[in-house]
Each structure stands twice: as C-alpha cells, then as structure tokens.
Protein backbone atom coordinates (compact mmCIF):
# COMPACT_ATOMS: atom_id res chain seq x y z
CA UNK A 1 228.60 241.41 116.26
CA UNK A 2 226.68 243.79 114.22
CA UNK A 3 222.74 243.04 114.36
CA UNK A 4 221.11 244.68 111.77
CA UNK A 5 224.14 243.98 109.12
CA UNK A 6 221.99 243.19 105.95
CA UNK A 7 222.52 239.57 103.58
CA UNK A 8 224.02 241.88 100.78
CA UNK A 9 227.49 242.10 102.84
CA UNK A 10 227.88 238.48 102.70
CA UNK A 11 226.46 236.95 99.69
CA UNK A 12 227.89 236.31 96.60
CA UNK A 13 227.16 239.16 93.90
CA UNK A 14 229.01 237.65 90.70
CA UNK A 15 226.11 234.37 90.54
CA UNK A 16 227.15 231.87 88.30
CA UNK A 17 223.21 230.83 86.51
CA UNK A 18 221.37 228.50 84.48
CA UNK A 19 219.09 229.09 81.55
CA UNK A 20 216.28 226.45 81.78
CA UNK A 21 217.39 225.37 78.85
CA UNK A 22 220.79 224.00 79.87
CA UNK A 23 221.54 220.23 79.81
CA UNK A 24 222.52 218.89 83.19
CA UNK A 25 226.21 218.52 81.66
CA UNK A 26 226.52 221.83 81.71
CA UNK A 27 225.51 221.84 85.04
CA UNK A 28 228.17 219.84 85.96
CA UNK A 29 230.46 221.63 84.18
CA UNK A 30 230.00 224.96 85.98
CA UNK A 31 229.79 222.72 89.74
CA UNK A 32 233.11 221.67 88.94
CA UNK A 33 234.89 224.79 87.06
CA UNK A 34 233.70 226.99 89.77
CA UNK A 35 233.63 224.85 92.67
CA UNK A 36 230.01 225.74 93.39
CA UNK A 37 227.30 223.97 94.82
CA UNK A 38 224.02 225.89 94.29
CA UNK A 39 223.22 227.17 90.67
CA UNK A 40 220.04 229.86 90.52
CA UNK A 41 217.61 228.39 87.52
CA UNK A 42 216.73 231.62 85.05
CA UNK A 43 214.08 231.41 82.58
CA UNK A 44 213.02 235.23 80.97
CA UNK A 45 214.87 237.00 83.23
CA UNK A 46 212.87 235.70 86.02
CA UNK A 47 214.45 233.07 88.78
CA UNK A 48 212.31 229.90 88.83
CA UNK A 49 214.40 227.29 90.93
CA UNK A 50 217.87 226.31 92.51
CA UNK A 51 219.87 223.25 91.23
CA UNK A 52 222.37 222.03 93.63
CA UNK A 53 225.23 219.50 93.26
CA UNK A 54 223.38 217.19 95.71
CA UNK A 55 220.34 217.35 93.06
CA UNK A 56 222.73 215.92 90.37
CA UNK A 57 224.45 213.49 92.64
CA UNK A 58 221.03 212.04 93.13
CA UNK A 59 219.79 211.72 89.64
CA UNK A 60 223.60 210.11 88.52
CA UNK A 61 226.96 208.69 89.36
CA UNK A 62 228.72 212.68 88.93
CA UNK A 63 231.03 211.63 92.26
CA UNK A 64 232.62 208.91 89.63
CA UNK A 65 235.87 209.60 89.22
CA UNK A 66 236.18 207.33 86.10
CA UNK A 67 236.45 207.57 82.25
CA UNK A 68 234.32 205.10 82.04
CA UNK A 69 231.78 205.96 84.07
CA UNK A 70 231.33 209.87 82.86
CA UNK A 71 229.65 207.97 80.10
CA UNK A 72 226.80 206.57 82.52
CA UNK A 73 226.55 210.35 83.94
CA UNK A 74 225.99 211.61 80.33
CA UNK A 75 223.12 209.23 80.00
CA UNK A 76 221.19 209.72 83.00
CA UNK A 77 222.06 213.47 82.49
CA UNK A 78 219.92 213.46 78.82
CA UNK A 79 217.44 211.40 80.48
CA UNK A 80 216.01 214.27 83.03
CA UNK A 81 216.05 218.46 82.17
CA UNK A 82 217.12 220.92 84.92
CA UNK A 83 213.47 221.62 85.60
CA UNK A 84 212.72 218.07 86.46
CA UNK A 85 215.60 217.84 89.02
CA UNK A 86 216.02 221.54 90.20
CA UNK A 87 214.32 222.73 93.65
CA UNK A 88 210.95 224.72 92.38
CA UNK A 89 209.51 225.71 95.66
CA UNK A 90 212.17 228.64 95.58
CA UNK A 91 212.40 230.51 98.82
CA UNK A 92 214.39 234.17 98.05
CA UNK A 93 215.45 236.94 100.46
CA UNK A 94 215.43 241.18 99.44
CA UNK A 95 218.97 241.97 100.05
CA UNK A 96 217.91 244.21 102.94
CA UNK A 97 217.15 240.69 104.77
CA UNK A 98 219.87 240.95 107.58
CA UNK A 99 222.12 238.35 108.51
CA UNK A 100 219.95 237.20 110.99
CA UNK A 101 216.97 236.92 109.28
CA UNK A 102 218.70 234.81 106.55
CA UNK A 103 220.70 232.40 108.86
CA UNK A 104 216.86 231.68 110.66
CA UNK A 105 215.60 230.82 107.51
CA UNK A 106 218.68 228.52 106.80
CA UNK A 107 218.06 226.70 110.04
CA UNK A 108 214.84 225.83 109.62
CA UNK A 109 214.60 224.63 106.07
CA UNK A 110 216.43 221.45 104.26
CA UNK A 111 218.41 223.99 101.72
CA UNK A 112 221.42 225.56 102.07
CA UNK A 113 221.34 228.59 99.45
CA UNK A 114 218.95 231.63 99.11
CA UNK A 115 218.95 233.48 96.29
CA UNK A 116 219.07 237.57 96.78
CA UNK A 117 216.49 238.88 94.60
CA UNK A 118 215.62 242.85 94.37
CA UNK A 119 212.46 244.07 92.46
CA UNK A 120 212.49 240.39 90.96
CA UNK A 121 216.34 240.69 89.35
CA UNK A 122 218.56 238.29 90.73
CA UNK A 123 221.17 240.27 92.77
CA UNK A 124 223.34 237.68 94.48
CA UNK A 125 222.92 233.98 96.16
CA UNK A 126 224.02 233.25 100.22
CA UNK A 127 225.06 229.71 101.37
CA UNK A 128 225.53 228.70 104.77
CA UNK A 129 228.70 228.90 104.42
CA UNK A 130 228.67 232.49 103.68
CA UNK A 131 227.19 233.02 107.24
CA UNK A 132 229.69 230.50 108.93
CA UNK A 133 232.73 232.32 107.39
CA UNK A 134 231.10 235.85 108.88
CA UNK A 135 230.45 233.93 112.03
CA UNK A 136 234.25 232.73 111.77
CA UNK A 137 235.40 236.33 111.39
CA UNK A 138 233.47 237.44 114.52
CA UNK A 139 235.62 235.71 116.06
C-alpha cells in the first residue's frame, strides 16, 4: 500500500452540487437520479455546507415508497431550505491531503464525505466509501 498516495486519486472529480437556492425536492431528485448520498452546498462560487440523504430522511418521510406519501415529503420539504437542514460546520481537505490523512479525519468525525477544495474552488468530494473500495483493491 502506497503511503503518501494523495485524496485526489480517489475522490470523485465530476461533484454533483447545490445552489443554496435549491428546494429540498431537488435535492431529492439528484439523491435518487445519481444514487448519491452527500451533495456539496454552493453559494457564489464558494462551498458553504454538505447536505446528505440522512439530513433529508430526518426532516421527512423521503424512504416512502408511496404515491401518497411523496405528497407529505413535498410538504415538509417547502417547510425547511437547504441551509436550515444542510451540515454548516464544513470540514474540507486540499487535494494534496493523502489517503491517510483523509480516512483519520473520517474516523474521528460523525460525517462521511469531505469535500476537496483547492484555492477555495471545489475540486472533488471523498466518501468513506471511496477509501473502503481503495482499501478493497489493496487487497
């Protein structure tokens, strides 16, 4: 196993975002099209929190597999913004971080995502499961 192999071999470089702005529907939307759990908040160009699918299922009934009930999810949806529910306390990583580095800060915090950020542009997102699938192809 490589040691100093840095975060930007592993994370994701095509990150799916949210404008501020967006309703949590579209949220939901993007979750589900892209089968994605942790959306980067943008607002100017800058990134100011993390929304994950946990986040919604907390706020709503989005696990509801029913016609029916898609209606509750689009009222408690319109009832909060994406600022109220995302994570603000953002923690991000230069994507020079290794591997290492990133998977200590994983373990020690209650998130699973970091978001990559290089001279303050958003440059890619890594999940734990990003470092269990390198761990994997140690292996």
């Amino acid at each position: 196993m490589k040691k100093r192999t840095p975060v930007s071999a592993i994370m994701t470089q095509n990150v799916i975002t949210l404008n501020h702005s967006d309703d949590l529907l579209t949220a939901e939307k993007l979750f589900t099209k892209y089968h994605i759990r942790h959306i980067p908040v943008i607002k100017g160009g800058e990134t100011i929190g993390m929304l994950s699918y946990t986040d919604l299922l907390r706020i709503s009934f989005a696990d509801s597999i029913e016609d029916e009930d898609s209606n509750v999810d689009t009222i408690v949806y319109n009832m909060f913004s994406i600022e109220q529910v995302m994570a603000k306390n953002l923690v991000s990583v230069p994507s020079t971080s290794t591997i290492k580095e990133v998977a200590e800060i994983l373990s020690k915090r209650e998130f699973h995502a970091l978001p990559v950020i290089d001279d303050n542009v958003l440059v890619g997102i890594v999940t734990t499961t990003d470092l269990i699938n390198y761990l994997l192809k140690q292996y």
